[in-house]
PDB file of N, CA and C in Angstrom:
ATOM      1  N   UNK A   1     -23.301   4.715  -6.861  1.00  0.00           N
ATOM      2  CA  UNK A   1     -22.263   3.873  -7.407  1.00  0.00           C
ATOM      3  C   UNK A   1     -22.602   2.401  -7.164  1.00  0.00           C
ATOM      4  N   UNK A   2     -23.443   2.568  -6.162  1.00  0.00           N
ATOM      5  CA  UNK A   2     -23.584   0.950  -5.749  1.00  0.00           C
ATOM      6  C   UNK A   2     -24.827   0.319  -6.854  1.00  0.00           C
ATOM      7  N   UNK A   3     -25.886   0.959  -7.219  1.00  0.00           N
ATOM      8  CA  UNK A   3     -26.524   0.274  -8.071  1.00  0.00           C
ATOM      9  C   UNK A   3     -25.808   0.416  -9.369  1.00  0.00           C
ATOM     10  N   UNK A   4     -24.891   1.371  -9.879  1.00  0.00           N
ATOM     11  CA  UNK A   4     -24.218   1.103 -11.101  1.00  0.00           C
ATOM     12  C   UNK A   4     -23.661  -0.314 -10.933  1.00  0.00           C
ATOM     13  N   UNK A   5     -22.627  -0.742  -9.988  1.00  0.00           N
ATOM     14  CA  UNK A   5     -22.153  -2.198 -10.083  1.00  0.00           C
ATOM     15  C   UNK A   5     -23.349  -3.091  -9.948  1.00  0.00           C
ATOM     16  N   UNK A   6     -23.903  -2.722  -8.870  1.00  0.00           N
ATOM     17  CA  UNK A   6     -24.802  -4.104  -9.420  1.00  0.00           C
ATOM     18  C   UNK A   6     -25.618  -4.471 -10.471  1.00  0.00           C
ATOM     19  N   UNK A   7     -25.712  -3.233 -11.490  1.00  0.00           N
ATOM     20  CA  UNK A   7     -26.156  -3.352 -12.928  1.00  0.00           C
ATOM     21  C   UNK A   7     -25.163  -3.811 -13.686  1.00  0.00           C
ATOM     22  N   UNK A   8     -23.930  -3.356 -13.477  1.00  0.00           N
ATOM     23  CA  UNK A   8     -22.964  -4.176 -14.301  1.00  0.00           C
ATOM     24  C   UNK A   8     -22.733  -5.946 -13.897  1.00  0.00           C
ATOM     25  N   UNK A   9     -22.814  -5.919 -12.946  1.00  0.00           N
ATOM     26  CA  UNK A   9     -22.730  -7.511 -12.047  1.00  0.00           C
ATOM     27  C   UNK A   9     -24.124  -8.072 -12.742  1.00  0.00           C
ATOM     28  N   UNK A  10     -24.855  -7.814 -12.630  1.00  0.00           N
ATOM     29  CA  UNK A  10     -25.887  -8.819 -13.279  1.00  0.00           C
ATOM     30  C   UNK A  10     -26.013  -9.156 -14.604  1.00  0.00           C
ATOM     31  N   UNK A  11     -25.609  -8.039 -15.429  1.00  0.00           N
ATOM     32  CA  UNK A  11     -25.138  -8.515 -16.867  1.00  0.00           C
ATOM     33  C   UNK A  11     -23.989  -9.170 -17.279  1.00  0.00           C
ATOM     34  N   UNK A  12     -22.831  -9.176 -15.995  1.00  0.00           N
ATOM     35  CA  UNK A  12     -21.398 -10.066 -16.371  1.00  0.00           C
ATOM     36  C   UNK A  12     -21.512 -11.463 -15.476  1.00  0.00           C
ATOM     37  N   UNK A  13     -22.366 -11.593 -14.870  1.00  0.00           N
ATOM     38  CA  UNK A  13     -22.264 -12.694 -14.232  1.00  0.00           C
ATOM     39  C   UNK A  13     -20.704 -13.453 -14.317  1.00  0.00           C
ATOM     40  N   UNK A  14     -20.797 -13.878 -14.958  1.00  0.00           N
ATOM     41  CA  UNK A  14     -19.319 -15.167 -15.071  1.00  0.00           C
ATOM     42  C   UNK A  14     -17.915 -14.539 -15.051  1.00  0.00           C
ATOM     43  N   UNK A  15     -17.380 -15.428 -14.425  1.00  0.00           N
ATOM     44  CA  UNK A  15     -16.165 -15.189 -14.059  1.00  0.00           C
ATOM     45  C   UNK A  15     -15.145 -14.928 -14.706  1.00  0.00           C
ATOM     46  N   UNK A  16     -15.109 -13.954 -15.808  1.00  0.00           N
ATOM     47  CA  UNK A  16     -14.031 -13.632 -16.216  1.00  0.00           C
ATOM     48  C   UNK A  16     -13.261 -11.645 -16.249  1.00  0.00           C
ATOM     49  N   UNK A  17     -11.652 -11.909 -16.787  1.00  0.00           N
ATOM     50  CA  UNK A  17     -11.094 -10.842 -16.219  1.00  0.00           C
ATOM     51  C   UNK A  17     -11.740  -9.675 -16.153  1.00  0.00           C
ATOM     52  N   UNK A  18     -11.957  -9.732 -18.040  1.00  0.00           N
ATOM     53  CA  UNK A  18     -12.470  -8.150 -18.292  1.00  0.00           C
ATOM     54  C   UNK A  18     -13.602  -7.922 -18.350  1.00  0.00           C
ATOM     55  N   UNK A  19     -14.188  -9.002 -17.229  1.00  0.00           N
ATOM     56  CA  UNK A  19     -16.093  -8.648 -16.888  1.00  0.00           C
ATOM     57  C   UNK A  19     -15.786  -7.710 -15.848  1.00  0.00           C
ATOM     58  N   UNK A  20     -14.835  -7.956 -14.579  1.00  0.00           N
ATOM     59  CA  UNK A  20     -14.546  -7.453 -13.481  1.00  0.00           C
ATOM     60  C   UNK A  20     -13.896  -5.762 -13.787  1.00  0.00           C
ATOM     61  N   UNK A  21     -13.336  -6.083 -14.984  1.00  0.00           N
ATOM     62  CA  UNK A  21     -12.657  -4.465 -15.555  1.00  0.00           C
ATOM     63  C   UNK A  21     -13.824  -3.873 -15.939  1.00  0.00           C
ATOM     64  N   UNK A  22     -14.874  -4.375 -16.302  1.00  0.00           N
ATOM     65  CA  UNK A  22     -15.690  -3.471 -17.088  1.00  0.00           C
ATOM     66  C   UNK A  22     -16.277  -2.971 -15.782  1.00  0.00           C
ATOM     67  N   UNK A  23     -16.620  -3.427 -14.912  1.00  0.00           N
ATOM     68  CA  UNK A  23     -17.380  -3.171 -13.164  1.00  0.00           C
ATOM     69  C   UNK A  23     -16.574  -1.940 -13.177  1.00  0.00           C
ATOM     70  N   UNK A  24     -14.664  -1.994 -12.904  1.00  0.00           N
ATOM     71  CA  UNK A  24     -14.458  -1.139 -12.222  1.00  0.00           C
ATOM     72  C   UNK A  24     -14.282   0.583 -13.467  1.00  0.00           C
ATOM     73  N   UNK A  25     -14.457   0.033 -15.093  1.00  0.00           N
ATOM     74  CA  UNK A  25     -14.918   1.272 -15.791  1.00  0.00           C
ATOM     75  C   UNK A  25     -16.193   2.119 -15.826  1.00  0.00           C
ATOM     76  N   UNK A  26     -16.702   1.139 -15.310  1.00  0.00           N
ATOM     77  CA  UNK A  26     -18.360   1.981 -14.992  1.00  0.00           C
ATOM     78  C   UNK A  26     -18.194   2.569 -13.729  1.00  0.00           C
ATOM     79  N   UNK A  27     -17.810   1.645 -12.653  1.00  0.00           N
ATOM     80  CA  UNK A  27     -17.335   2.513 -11.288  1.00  0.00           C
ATOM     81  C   UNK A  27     -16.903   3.837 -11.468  1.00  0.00           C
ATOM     82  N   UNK A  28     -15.721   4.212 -12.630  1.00  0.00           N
ATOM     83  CA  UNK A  28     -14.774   5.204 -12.868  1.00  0.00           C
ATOM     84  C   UNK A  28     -16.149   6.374 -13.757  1.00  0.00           C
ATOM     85  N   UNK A  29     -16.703   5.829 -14.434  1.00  0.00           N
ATOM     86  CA  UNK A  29     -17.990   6.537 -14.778  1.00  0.00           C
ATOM     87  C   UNK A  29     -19.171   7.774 -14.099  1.00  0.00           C
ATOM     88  N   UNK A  30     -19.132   6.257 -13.511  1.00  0.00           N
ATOM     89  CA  UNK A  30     -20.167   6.642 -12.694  1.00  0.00           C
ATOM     90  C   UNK A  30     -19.458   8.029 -11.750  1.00  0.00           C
ATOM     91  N   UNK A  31     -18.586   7.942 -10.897  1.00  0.00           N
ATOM     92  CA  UNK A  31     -18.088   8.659 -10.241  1.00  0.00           C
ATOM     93  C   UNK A  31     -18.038   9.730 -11.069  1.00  0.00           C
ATOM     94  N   UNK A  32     -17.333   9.856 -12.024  1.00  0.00           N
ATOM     95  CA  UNK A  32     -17.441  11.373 -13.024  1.00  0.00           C
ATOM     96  C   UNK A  32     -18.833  11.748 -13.098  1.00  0.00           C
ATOM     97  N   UNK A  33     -19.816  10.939 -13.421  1.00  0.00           N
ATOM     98  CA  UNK A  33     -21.023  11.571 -13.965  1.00  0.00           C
ATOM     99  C   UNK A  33     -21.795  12.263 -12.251  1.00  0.00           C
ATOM    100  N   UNK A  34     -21.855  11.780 -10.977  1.00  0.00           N
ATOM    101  CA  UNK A  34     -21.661  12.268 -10.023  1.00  0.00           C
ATOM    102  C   UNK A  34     -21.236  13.331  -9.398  1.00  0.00           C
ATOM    103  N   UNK A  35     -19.730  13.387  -9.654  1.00  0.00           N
ATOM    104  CA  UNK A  35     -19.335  14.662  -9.426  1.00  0.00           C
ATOM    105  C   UNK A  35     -19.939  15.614 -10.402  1.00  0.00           C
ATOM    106  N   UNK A  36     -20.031  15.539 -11.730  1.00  0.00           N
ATOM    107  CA  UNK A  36     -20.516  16.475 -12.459  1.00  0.00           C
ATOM    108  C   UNK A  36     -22.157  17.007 -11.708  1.00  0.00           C
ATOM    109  N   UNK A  37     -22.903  15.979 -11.488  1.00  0.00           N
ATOM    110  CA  UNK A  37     -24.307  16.427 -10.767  1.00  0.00           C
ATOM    111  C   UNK A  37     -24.577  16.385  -9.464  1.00  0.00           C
ATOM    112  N   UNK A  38     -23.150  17.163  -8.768  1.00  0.00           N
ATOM    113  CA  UNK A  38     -22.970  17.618  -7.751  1.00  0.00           C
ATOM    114  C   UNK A  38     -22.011  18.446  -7.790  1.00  0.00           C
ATOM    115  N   UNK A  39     -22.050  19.396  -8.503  1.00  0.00           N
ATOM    116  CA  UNK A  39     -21.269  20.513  -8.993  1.00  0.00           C
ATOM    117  C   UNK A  39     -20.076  20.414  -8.727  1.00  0.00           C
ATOM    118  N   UNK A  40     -19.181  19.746  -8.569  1.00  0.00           N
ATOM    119  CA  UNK A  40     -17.855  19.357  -8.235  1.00  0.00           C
ATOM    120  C   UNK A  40     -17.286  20.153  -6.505  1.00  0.00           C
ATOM    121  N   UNK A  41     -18.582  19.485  -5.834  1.00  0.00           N
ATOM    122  CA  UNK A  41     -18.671  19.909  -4.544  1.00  0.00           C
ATOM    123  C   UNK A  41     -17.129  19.123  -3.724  1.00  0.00           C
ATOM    124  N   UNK A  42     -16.179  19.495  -2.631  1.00  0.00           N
ATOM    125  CA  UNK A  42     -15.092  18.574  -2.380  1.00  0.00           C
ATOM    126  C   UNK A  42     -16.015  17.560  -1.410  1.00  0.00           C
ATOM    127  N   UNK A  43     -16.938  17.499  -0.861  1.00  0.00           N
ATOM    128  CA  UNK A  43     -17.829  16.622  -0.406  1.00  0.00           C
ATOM    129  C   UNK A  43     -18.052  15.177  -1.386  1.00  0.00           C
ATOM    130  N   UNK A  44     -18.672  15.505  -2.440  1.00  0.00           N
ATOM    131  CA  UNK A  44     -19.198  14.552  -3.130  1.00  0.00           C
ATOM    132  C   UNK A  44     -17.767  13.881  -4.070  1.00  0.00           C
ATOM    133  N   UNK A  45     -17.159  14.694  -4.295  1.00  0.00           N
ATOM    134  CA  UNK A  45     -15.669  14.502  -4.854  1.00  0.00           C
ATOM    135  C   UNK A  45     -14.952  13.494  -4.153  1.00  0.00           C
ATOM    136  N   UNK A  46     -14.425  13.862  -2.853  1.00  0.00           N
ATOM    137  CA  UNK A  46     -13.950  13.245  -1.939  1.00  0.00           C
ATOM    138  C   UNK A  46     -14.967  11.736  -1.481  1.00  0.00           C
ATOM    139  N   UNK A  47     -16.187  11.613  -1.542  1.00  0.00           N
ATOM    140  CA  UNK A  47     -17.147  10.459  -1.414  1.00  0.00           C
ATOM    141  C   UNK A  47     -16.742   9.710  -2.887  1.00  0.00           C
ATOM    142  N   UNK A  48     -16.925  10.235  -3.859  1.00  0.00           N
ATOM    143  CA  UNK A  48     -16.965   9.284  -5.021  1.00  0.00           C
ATOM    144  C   UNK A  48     -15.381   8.707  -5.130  1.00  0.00           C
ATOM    145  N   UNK A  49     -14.424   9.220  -4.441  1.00  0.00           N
ATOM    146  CA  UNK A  49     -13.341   9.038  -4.993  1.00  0.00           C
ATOM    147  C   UNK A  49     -12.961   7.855  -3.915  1.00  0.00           C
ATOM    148  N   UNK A  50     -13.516   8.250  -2.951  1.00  0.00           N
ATOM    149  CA  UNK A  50     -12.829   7.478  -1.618  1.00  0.00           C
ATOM    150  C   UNK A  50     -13.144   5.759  -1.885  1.00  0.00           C
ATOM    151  N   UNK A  51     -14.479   5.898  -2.651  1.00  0.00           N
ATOM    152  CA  UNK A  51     -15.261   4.753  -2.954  1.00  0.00           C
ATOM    153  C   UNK A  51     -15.017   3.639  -3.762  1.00  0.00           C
ATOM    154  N   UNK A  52     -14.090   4.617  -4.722  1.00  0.00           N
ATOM    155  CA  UNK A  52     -13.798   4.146  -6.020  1.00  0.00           C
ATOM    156  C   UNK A  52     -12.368   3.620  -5.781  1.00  0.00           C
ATOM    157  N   UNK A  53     -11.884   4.414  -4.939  1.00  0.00           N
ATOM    158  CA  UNK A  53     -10.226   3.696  -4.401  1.00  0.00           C
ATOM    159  C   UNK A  53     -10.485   2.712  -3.565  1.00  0.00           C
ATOM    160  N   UNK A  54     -11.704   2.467  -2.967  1.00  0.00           N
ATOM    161  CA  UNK A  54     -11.476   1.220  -2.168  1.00  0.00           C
ATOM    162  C   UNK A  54     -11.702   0.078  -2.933  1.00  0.00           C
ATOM    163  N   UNK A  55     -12.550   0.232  -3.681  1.00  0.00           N
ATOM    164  CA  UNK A  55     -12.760  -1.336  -4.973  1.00  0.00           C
ATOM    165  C   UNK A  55     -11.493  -1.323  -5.698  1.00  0.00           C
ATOM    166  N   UNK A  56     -10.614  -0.514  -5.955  1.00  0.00           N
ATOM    167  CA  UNK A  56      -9.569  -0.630  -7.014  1.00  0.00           C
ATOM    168  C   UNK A  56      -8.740  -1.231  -5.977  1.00  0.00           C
ATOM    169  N   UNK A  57      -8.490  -0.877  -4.844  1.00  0.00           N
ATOM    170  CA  UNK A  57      -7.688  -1.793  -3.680  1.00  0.00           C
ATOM    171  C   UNK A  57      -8.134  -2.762  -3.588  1.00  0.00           C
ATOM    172  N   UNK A  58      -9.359  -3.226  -3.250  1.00  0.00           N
ATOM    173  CA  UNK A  58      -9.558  -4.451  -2.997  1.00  0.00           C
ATOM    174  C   UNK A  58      -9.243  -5.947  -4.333  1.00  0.00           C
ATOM    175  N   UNK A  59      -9.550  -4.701  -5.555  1.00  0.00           N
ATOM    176  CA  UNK A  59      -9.669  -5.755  -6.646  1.00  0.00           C
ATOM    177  C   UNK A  59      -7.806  -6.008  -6.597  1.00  0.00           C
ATOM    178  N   UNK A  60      -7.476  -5.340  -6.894  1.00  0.00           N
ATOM    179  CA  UNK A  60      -5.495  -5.264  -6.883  1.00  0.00           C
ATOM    180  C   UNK A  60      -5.592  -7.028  -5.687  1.00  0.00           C
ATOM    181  N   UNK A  61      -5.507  -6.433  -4.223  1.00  0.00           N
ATOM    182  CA  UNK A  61      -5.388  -7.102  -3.522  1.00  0.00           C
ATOM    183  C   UNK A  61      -5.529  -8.564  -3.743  1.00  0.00           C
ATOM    184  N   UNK A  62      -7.153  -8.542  -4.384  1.00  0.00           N
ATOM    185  CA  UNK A  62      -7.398  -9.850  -4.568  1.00  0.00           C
ATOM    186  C   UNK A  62      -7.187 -11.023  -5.796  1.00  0.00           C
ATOM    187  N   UNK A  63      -6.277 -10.356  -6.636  1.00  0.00           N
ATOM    188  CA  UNK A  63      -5.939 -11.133  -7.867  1.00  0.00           C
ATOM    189  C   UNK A  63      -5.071 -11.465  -7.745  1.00  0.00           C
ATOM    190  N   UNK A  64      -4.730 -12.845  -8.261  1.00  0.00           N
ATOM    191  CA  UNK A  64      -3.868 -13.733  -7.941  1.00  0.00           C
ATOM    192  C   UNK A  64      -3.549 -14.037  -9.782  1.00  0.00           C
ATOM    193  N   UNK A  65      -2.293 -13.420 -10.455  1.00  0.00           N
ATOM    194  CA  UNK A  65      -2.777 -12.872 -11.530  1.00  0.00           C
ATOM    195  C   UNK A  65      -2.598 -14.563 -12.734  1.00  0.00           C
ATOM    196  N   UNK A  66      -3.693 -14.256 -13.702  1.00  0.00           N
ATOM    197  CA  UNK A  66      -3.462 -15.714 -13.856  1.00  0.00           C
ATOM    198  C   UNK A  66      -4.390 -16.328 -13.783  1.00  0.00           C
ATOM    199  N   UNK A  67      -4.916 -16.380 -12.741  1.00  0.00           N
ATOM    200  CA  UNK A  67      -5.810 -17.438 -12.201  1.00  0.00           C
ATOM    201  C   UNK A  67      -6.688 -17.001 -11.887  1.00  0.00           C
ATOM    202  N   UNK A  68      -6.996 -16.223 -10.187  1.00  0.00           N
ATOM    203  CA  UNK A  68      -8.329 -15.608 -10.357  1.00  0.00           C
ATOM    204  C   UNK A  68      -8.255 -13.494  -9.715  1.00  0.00           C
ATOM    205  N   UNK A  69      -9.931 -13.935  -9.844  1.00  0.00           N
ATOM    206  CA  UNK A  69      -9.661 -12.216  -9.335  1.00  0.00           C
ATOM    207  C   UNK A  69     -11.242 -12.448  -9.023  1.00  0.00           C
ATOM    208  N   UNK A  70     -11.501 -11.240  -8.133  1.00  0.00           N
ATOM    209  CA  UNK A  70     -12.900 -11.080  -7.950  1.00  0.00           C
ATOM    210  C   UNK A  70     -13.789 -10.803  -9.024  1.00  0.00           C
ATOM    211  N   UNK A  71     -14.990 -11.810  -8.771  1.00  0.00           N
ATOM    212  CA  UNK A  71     -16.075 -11.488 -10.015  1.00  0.00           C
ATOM    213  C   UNK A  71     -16.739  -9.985  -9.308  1.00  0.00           C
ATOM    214  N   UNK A  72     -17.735 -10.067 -11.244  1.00  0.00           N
ATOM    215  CA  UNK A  72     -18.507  -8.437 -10.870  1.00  0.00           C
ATOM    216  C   UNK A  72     -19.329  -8.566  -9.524  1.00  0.00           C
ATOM    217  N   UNK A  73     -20.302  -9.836  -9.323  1.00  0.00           N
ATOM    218  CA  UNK A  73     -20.896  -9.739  -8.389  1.00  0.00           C
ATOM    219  C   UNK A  73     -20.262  -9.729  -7.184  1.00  0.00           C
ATOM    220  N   UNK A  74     -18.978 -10.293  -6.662  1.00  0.00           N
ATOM    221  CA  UNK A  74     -18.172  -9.457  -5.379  1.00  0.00           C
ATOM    222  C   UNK A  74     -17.829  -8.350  -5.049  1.00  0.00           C
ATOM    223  N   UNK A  75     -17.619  -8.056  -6.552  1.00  0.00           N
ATOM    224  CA  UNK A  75     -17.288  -6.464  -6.871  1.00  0.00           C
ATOM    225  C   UNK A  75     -18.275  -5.596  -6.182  1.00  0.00           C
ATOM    226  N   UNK A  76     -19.480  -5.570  -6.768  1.00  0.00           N
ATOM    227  CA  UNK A  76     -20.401  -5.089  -6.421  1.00  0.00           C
ATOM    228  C   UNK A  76     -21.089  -5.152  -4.625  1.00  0.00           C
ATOM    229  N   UNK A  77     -21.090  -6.673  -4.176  1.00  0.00           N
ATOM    230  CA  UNK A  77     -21.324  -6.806  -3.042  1.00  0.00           C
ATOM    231  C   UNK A  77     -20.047  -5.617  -2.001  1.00  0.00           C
ATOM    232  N   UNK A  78     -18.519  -5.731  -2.760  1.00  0.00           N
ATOM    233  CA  UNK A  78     -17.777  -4.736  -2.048  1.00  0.00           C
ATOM    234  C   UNK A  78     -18.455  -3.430  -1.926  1.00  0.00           C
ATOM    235  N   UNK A  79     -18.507  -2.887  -3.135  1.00  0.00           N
ATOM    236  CA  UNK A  79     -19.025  -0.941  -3.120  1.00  0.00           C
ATOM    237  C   UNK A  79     -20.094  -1.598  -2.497  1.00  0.00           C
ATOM    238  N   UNK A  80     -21.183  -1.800  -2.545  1.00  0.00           N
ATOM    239  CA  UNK A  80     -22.218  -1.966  -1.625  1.00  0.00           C
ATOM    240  C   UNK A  80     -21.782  -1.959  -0.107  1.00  0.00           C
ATOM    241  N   UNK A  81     -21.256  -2.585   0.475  1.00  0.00           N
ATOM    242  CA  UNK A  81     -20.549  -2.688   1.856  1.00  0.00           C
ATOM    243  C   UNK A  81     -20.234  -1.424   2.176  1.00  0.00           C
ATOM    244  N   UNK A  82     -19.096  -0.949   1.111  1.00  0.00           N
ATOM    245  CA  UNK A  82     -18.495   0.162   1.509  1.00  0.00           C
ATOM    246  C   UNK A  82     -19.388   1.522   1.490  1.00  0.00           C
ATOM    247  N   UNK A  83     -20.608   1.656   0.626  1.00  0.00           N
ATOM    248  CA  UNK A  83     -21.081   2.835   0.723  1.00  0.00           C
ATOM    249  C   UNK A  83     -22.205   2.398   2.419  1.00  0.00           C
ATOM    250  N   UNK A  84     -22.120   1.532   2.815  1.00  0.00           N
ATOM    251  CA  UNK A  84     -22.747   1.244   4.050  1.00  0.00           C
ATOM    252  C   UNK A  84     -22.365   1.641   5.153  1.00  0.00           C
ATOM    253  N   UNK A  85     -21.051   1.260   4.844  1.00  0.00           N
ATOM    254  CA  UNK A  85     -19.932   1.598   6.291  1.00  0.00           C
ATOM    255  C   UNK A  85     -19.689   2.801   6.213  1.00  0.00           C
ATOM    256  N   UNK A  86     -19.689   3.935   5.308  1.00  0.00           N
ATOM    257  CA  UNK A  86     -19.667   5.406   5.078  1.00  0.00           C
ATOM    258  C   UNK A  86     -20.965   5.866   5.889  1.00  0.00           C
ATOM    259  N   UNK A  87     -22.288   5.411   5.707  1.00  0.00           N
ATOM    260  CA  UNK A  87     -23.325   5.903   5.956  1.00  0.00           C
ATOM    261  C   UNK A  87     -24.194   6.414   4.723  1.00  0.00           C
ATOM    262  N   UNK A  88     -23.784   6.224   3.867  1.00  0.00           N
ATOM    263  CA  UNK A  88     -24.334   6.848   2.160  1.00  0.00           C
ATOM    264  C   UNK A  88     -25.838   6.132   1.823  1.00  0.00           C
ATOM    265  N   UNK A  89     -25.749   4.555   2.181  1.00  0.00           N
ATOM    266  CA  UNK A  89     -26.996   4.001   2.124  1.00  0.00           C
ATOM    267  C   UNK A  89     -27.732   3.102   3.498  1.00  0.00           C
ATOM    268  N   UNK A  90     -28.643   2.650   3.304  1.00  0.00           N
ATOM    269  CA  UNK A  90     -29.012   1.935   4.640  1.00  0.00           C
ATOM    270  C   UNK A  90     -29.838   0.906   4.339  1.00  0.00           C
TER     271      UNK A  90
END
């Protein structure tokens, strides 16, 4: 999930809303296409999902609506973090 955002982050660069929406539709993607090629194990289920709720929290959290919200590339630096602090990557 983490190199999906940062593929989406490097093609949205700039700061706008529905660059950051498109991050978290590929996020939502990605996670399906995952579980599917991990046989809908509750392991990998429960990982993709846990992952995917923490960027949708954080993005919520951080919009200030209007004005701003986190770009893709924070976006991305987040799931990155977070699949770290899981242990998923190193």
């Amino acid at each position: 999930m983490a190199l999906c955002a940062a593929n989406v982050a490097k093609a949205n660069e700039e700061s706008y809303y529905y660059n950051s929406i498109r991050l978290l539709d590929e996020l939502a993607r990605a996670k399906a296409e995952l579980d599917i090629a991990g046989w809908h194990l509750l392991e990998v289920s429960q990982t993709t999902a846990a992952i995917l709720m923490a960027v949708q929290v954080y993005f919520e959290e951080e919009v200030i609506p209007c004005t701003e919200w986190p770009t893709p590339p924070e976006l991305a630096g987040f799931v990155l973090n977070s699949e770290c602090e899981q242990g998923l990557i190193s």
